[in-house]
Protein backbone atom coordinates (compact mmCIF):
# COMPACT_ATOMS: atom_id res chain seq x y z
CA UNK A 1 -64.13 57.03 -33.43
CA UNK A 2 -68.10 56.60 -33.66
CA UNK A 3 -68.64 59.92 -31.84
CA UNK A 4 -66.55 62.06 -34.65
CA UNK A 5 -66.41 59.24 -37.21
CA UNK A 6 -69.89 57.99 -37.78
CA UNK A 7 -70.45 55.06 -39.53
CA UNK A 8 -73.48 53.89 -41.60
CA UNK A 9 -76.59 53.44 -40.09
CA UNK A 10 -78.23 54.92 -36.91
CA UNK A 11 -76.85 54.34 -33.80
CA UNK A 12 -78.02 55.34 -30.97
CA UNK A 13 -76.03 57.87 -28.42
CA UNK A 14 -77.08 55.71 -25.66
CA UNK A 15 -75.42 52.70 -27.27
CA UNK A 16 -72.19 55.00 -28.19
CA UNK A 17 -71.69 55.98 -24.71
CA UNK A 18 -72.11 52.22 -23.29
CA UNK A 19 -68.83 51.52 -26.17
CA UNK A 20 -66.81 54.34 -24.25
CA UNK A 21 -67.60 52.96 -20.95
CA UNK A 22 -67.51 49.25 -21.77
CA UNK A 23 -64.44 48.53 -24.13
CA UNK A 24 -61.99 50.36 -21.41
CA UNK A 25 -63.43 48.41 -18.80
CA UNK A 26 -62.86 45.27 -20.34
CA UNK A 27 -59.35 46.07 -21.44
CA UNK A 28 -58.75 47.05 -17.64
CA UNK A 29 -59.96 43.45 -16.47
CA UNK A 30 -58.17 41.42 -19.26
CA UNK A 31 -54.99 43.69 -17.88
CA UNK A 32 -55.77 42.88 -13.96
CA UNK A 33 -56.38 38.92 -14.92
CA UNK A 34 -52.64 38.72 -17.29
CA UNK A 35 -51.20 40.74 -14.17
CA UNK A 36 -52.44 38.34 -11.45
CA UNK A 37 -51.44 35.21 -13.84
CA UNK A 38 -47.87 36.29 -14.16
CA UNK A 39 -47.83 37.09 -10.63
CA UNK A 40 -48.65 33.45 -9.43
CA UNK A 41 -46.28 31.82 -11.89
CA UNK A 42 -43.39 34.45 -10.93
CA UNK A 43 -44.09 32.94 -7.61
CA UNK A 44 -44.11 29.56 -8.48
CA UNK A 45 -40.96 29.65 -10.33
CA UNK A 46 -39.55 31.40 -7.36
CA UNK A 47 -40.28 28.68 -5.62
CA UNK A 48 -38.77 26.05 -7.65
CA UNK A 49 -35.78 28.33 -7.84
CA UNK A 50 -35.08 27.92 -4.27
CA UNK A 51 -35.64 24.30 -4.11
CA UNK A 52 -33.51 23.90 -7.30
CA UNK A 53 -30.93 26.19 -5.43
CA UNK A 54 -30.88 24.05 -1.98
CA UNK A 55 -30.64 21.13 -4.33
CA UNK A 56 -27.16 22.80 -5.54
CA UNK A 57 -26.58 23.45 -1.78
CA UNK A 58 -26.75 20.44 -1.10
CA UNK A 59 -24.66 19.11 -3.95
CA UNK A 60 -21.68 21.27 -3.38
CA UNK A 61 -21.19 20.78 0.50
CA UNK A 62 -21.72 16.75 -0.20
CA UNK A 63 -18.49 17.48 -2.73
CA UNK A 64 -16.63 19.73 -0.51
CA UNK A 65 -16.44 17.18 2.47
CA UNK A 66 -15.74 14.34 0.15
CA UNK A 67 -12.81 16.07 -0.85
CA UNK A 68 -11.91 17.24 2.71
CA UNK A 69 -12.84 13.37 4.00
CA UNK A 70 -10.18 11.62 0.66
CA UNK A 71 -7.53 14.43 1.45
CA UNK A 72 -5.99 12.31 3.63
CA UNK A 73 -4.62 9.10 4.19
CA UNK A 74 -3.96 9.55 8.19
CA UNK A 75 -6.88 8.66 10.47
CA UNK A 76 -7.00 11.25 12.84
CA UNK A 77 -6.91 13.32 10.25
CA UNK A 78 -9.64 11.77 7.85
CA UNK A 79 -11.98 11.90 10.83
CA UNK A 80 -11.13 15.59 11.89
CA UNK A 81 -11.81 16.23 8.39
CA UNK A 82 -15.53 14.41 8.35
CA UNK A 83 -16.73 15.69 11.45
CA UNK A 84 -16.07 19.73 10.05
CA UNK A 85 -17.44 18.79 6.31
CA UNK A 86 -20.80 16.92 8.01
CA UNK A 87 -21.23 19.84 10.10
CA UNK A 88 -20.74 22.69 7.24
CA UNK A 89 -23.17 20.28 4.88
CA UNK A 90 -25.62 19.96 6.91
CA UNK A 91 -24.84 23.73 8.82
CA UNK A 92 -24.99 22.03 12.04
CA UNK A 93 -23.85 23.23 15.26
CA UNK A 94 -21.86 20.33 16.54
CA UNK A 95 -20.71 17.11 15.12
CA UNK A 96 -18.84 14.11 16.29
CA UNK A 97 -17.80 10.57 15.49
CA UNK A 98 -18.17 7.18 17.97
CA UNK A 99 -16.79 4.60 17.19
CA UNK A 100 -17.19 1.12 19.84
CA UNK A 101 -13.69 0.53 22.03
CA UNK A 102 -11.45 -2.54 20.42
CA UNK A 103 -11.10 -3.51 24.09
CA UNK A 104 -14.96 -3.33 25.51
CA UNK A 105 -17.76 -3.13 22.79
CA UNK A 106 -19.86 -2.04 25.21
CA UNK A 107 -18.08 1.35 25.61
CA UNK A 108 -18.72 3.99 22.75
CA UNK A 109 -15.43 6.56 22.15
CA UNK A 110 -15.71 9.82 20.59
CA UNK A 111 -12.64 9.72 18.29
CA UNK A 112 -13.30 13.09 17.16
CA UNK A 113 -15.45 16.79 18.10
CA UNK A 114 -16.02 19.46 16.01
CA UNK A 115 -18.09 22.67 17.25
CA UNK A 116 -17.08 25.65 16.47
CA UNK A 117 -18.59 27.73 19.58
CA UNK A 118 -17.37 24.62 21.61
CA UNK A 119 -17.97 24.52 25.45
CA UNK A 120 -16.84 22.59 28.01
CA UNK A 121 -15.18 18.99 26.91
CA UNK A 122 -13.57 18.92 23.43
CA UNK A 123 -11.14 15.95 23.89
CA UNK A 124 -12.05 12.85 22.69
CA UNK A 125 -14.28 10.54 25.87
CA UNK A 126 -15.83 7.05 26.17
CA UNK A 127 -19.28 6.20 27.42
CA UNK A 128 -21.28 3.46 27.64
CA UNK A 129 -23.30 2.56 24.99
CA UNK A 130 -26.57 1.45 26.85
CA UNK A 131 -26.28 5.25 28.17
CA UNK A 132 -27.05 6.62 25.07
CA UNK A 133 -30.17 5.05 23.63
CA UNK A 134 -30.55 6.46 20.04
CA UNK A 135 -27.15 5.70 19.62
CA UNK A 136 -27.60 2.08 20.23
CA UNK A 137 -30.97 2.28 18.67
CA UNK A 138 -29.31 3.67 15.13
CA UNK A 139 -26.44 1.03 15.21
CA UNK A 140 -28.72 -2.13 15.88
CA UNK A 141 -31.44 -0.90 13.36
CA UNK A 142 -28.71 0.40 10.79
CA UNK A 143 -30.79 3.36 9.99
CA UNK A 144 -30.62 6.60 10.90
CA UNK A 145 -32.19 8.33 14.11
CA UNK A 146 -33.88 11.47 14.52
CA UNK A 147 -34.36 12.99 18.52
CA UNK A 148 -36.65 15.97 18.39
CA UNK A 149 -35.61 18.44 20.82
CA UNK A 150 -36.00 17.00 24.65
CA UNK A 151 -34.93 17.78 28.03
CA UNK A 152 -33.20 14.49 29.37
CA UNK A 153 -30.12 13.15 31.24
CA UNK A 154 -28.82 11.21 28.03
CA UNK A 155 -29.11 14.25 26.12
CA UNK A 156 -27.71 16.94 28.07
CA UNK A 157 -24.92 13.99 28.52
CA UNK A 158 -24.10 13.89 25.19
CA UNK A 159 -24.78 17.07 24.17
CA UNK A 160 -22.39 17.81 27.21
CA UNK A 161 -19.41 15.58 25.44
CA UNK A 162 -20.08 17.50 22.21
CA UNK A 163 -19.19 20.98 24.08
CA UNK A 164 -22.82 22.24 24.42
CA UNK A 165 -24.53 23.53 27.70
CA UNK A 166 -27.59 23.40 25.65
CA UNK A 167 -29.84 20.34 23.99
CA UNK A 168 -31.49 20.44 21.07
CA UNK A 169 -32.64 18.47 17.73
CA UNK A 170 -30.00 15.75 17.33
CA UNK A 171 -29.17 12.68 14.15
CA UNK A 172 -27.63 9.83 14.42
CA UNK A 173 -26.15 8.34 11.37
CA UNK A 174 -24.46 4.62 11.37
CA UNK A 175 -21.48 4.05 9.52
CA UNK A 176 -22.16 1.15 7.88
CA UNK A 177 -19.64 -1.66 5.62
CA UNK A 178 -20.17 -5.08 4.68
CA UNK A 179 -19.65 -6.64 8.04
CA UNK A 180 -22.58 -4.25 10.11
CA UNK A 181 -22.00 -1.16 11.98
CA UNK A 182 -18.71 0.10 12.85
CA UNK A 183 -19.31 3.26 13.96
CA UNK A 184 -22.11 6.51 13.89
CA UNK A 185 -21.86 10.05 13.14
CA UNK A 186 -24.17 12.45 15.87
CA UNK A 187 -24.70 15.48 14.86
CA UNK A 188 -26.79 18.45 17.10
CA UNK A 189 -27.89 21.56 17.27
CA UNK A 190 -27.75 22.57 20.39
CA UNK A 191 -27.10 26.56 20.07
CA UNK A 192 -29.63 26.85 16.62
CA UNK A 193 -32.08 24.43 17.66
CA UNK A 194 -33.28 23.65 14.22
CA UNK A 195 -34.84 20.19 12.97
CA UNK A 196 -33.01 17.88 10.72
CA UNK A 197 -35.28 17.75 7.54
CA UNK A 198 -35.34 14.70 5.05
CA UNK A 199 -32.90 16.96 2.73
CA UNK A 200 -30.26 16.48 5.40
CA UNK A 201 -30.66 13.27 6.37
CA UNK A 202 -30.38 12.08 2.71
CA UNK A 203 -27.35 14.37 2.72
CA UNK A 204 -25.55 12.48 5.61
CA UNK A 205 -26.21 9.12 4.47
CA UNK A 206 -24.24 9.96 1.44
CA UNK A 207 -20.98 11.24 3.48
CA UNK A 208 -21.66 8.47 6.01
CA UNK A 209 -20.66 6.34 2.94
CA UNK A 210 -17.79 8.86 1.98
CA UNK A 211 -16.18 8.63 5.11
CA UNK A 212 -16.72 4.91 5.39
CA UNK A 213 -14.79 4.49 2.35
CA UNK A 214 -11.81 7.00 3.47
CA UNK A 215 -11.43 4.77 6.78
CA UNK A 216 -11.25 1.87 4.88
CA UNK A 217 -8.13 3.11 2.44
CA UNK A 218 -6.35 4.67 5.49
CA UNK A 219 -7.13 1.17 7.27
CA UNK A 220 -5.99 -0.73 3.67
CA UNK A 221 -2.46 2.05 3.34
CA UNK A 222 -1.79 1.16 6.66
CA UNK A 223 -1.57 -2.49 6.28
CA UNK A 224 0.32 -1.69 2.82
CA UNK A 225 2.83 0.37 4.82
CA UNK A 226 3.19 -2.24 7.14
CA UNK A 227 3.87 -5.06 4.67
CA UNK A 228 6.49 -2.97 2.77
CA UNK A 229 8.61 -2.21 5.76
CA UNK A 230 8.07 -6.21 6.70
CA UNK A 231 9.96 -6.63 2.85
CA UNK A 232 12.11 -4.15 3.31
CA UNK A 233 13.58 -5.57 6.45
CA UNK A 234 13.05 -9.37 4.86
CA UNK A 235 15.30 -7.73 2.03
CA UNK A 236 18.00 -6.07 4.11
CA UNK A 237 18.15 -9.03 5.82
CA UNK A 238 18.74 -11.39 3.06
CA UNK A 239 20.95 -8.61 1.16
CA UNK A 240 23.53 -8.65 4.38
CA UNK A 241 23.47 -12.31 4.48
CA UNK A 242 24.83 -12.58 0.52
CA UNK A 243 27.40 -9.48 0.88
CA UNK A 244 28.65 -11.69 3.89
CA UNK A 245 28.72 -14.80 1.90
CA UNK A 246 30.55 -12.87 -0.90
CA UNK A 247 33.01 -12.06 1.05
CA UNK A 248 33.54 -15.39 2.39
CA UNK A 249 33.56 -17.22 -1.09
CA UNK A 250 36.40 -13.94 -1.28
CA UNK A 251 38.17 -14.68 1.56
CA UNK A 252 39.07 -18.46 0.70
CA UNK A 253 39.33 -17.55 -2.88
CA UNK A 254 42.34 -15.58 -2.01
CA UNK A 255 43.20 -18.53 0.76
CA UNK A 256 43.08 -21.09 -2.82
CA UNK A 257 45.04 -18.33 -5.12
CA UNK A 258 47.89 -18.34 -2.24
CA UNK A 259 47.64 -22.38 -2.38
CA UNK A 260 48.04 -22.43 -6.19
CA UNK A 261 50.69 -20.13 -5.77
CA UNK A 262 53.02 -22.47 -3.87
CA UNK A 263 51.87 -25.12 -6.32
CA UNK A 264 52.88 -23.56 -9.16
CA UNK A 265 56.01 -22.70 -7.45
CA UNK A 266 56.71 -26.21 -6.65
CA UNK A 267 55.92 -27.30 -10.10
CA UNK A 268 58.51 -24.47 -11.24
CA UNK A 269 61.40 -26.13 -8.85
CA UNK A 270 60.35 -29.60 -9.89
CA UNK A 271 61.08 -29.09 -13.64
CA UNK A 272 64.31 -27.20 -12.39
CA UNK A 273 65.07 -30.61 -11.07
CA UNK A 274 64.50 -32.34 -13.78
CA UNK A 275 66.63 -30.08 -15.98
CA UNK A 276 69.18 -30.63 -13.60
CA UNK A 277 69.28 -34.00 -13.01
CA UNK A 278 68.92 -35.17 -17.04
CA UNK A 279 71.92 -36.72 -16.81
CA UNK A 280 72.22 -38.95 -13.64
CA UNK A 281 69.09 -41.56 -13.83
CA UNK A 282 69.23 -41.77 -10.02
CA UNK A 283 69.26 -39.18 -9.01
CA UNK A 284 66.42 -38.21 -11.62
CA UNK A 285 64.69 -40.84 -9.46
CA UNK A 286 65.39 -39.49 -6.65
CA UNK A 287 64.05 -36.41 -7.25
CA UNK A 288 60.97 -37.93 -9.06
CA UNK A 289 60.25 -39.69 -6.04
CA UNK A 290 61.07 -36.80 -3.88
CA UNK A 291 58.75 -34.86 -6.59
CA UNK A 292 55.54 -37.45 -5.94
CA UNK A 293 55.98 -36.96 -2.62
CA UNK A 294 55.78 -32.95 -2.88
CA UNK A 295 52.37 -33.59 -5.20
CA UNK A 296 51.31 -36.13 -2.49
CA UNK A 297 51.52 -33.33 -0.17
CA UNK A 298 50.02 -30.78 -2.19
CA UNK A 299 47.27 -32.77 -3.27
CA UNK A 300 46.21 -33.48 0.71
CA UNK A 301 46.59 -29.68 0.97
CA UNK A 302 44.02 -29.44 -1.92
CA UNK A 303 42.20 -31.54 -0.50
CA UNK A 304 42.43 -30.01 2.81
CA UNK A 305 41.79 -26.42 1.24
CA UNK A 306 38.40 -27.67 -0.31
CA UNK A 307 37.74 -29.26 3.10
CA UNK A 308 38.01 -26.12 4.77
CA UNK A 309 36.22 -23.70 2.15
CA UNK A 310 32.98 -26.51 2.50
CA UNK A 311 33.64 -25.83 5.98
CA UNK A 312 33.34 -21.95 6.03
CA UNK A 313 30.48 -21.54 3.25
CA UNK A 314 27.59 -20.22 5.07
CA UNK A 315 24.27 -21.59 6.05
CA UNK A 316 22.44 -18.97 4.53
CA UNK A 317 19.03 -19.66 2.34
CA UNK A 318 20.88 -19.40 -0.93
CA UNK A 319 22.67 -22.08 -2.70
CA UNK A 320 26.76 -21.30 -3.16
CA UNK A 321 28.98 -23.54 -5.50
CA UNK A 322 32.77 -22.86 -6.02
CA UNK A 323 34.81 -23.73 -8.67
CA UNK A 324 38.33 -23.52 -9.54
CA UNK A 325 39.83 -21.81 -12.85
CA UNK A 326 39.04 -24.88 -14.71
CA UNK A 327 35.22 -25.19 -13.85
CA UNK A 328 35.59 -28.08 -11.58
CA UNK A 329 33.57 -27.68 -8.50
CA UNK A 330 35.45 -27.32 -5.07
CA UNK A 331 33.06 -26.83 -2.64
CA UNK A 332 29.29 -26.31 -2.11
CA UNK A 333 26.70 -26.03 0.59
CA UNK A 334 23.82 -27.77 1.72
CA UNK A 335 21.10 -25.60 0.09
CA UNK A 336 23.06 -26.08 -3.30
CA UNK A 337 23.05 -29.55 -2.56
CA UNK A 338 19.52 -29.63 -2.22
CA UNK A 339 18.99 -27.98 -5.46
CA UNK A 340 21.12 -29.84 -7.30
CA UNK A 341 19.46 -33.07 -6.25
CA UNK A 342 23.07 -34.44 -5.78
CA UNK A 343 25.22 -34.89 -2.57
CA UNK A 344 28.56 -33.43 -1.49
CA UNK A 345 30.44 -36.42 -2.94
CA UNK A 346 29.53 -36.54 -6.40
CA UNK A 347 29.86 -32.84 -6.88
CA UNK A 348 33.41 -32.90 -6.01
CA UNK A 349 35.77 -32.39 -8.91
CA UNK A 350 32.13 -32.20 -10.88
CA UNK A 351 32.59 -30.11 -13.97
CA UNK A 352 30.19 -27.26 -13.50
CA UNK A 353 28.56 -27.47 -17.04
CA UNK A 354 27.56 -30.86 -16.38
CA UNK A 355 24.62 -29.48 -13.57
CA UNK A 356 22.10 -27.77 -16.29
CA UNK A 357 21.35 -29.44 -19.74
CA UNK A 358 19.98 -25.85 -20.56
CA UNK A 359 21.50 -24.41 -23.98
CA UNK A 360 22.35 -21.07 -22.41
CA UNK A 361 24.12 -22.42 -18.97
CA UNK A 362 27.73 -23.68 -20.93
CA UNK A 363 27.60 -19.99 -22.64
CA UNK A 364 26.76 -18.57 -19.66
CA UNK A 365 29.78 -20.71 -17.44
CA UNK A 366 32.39 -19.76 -20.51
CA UNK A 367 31.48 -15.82 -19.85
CA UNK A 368 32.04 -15.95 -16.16
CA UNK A 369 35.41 -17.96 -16.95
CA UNK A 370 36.88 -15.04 -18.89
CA UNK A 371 35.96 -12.38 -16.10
CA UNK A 372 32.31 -11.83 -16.69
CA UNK A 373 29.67 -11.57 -14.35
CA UNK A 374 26.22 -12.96 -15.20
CA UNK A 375 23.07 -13.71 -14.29
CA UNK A 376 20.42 -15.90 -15.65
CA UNK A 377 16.99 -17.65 -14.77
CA UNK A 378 17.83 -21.62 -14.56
CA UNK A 379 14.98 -24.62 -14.47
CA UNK A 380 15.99 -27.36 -12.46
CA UNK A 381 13.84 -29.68 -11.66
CA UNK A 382 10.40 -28.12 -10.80
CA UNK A 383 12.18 -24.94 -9.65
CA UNK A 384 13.16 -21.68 -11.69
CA UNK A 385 16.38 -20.11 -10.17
CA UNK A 386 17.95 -16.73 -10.17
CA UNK A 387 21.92 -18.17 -10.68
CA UNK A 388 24.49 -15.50 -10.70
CA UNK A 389 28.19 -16.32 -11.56
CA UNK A 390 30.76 -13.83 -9.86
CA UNK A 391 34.54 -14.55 -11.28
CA UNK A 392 36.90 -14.96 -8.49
CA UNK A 393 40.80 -13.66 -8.33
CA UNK A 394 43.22 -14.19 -6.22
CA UNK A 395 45.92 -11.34 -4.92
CA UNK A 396 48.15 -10.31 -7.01
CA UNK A 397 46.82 -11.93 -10.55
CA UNK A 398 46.77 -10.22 -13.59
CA UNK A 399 43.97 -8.52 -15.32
CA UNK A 400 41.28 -10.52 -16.49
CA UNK A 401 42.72 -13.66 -15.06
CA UNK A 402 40.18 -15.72 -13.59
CA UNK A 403 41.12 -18.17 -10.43
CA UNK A 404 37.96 -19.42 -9.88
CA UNK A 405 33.80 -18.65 -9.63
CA UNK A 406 31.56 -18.61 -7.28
CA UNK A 407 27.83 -19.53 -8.44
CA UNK A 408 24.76 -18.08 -5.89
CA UNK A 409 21.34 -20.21 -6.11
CA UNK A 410 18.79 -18.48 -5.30
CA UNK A 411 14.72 -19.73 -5.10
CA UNK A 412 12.25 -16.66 -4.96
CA UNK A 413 9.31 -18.38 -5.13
CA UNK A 414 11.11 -19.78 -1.14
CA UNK A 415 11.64 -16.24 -0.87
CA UNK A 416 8.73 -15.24 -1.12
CA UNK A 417 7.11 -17.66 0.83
CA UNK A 418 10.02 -17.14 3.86
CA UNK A 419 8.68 -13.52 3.84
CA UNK A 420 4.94 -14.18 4.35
């Protein structure tokens, strides 16, 4: 622009031709200089890039084996299931856990291998601990060890019990809970040869912790398995014993409906008698006296009936009361007893809504008498039982009719304690 546009003044051609030269020049090296900036922060931000990426990595294996490690509830599983996610995380070549023997702490076991160009042994083995140095080393110290690569009889042992002809860079991670060191995870490369860096070992402290915690709730659903199918069989157990007291209390409920029977039969001839017999006083006093007799005999048969049903109630670990039509007790055992604070004597002929002062137990007694069953929670004394009342009726009775009840006591606080 100075060479065809001149401006005002005199300037030299000398100085115009240094403008041409310089200006160009200086754009050129502001150019080079923007260039050589962008190309150190592109490489930079590569750089952090790649960390940030590994970082990710990292992140998404430690969440992939944590989900493979809490997949399961089964041991054998669980551990098959750490050894392949440690491995994968940490792109190791072989991976294994040891835990010590429940017989001999000195003896290490390998519960479970995983190497996927496996060679040689794959089944779980035992050796002794003192054989295998950074093994020991990592469980006394609780921390983790790190063997550079190195040509020794341990190592090719080990590696060996991985399924690896070859040694290499190997970690040992403890598994650690609040009582110490219950196990280690050892993990090689043995084919790769590659160091374990600080990225990796952070990474298998954290699923030394995962699987830690899966062991412990396989360990924990174990022992809850256990315990239910210790109630269940406490239950079934205790569930036969009352269906074979029910039928029992059954059994010489229809033995007392047959013995009422005749009773009322009797009764039936005895007025007959009397009907008959209105009009000669002696023999009306024969008969009466004949008539005493017959309620002599039937009240030792009563009194032999109630004998034998307290005879043939169970000794079981629930109470049982039985009553006739009327309420009044007839027989009881000794658990009952023992609840009731009261012996066999004084519950005899013992009206049964005389036992609770409770508002709720005379309701409750009335609904059993007119063919109800029911159950209810009743204090007595410093206990709180579960008291069911089954009506009880003898063959041939009508609908409805009621001949008697039976009355289970049961404790389940004693229950409860009886099954622990």
């Amino acid at each position: 622009l100075q060479w065809f546009f001149p401006i005002e003044g005199d300037i030299p051609l000398w100085q115009r031709l240094a403008n041409l030269v310089a200006y160009p020049l200086i754009a050129v090296a502001i150019y080079q200089e923007i260039v050589a900036d962008l190309r150190g922060r592109s490489r930079e931000f590569r750089n952090i890039s790649q960390a940030s990426l590994d970082q990710i990595k990292s992140l998404l294996y430690l969440v992939e084996a944590s989900q493979q490690v809490s997949s399961s509830l089964d041991l054998s599983e669980v551990l098959e299931n750490a050894t392949q996610g440690v491995a994968r995380a940490l792109e190791a070549d072989q991976c294994a856990i040891a835990f010590p023997s429940e017989t001999d702490p000195s003896q290490m076991r390998l519960v479970a291998i995983y190497n996927p160009m496996r060679q040689g042994r794959g089944e779980a083995a035992s050796f002794p601990l003192e054989y295998q140095l950074a093994i020991q080393q990592a469980m006394r110290r609780k921390d983790h060890v790190i063997i550079e690569e190195a040509d020794n009889v341990q190592l090719r042992a080990l590696f060996a019990l991985l399924g690896s002809s070859q040694t290499g860079p190997l970690l040992v991670q403890p598994l650690l809970d609040d009582q110490g060191a219950v196990g280690a995870i050892v993990v090689g490369n043995g084919r790769s040869r590659r160091p374990f860096g600080p990225n990796e070992v952070k990474l298998c402290q954290a699923l030394a912790r995962q699987v830690v915690t899966a062991i412990q709730n396989t360990r924990r659903y174990r022992m809850a398995q256990d315990r239910i199918a210790e109630m269940i069989t406490a239950q079934n157990k205790t569930r036969r014993a009352s269906l074979q007291a029910r039928a029992e209390i059954q059994e010489l409920s229809d033995r007392l409906a047959g013995t009422r029977a005749e009773i009322e039969a009797l009764r039936q001839a005895r007025d007959a008698l009397e009907i008959k017999l209105m009009g000669s006083r002696a023999e009306t006093d024969t008969l009466s006296r004949r008539l005493a007799a017959l309620e002599n005999d039937l009240t030792r048969q009563q009194a032999e009936g109630s004998r034998m049903m307290q005879a043939k109630l169970p000794d079981t670990p629930i109470g049982i009361i039985v009553t006739d039509a009327k309420g009044l007790i007839l027989a009881t055992n000794t658990v009952a007893e023992g609840y009731l604070g009261r012996k066999r004597d004084e519950l005899q002929r013992l009206d049964l809504r005389a036992i609770s002062d409770e508002p709720q137990w005379p309701e409750a007694v009335a609904a059993a008498a007119k063919g109800e069953a029911v159950q209810l929670m009743l204090p007595l004394g410093t206990r709180t039982l579960v008291c069911g009342m089954t009506p009880l009726s003898g063959p041939g009775a009508d609908e409805g009719q009621v001949e008697g009840l039976a009355v289970i006591l049961e404790d389940p606080l004693a229950q409860a304690r009886q099954t622990q």
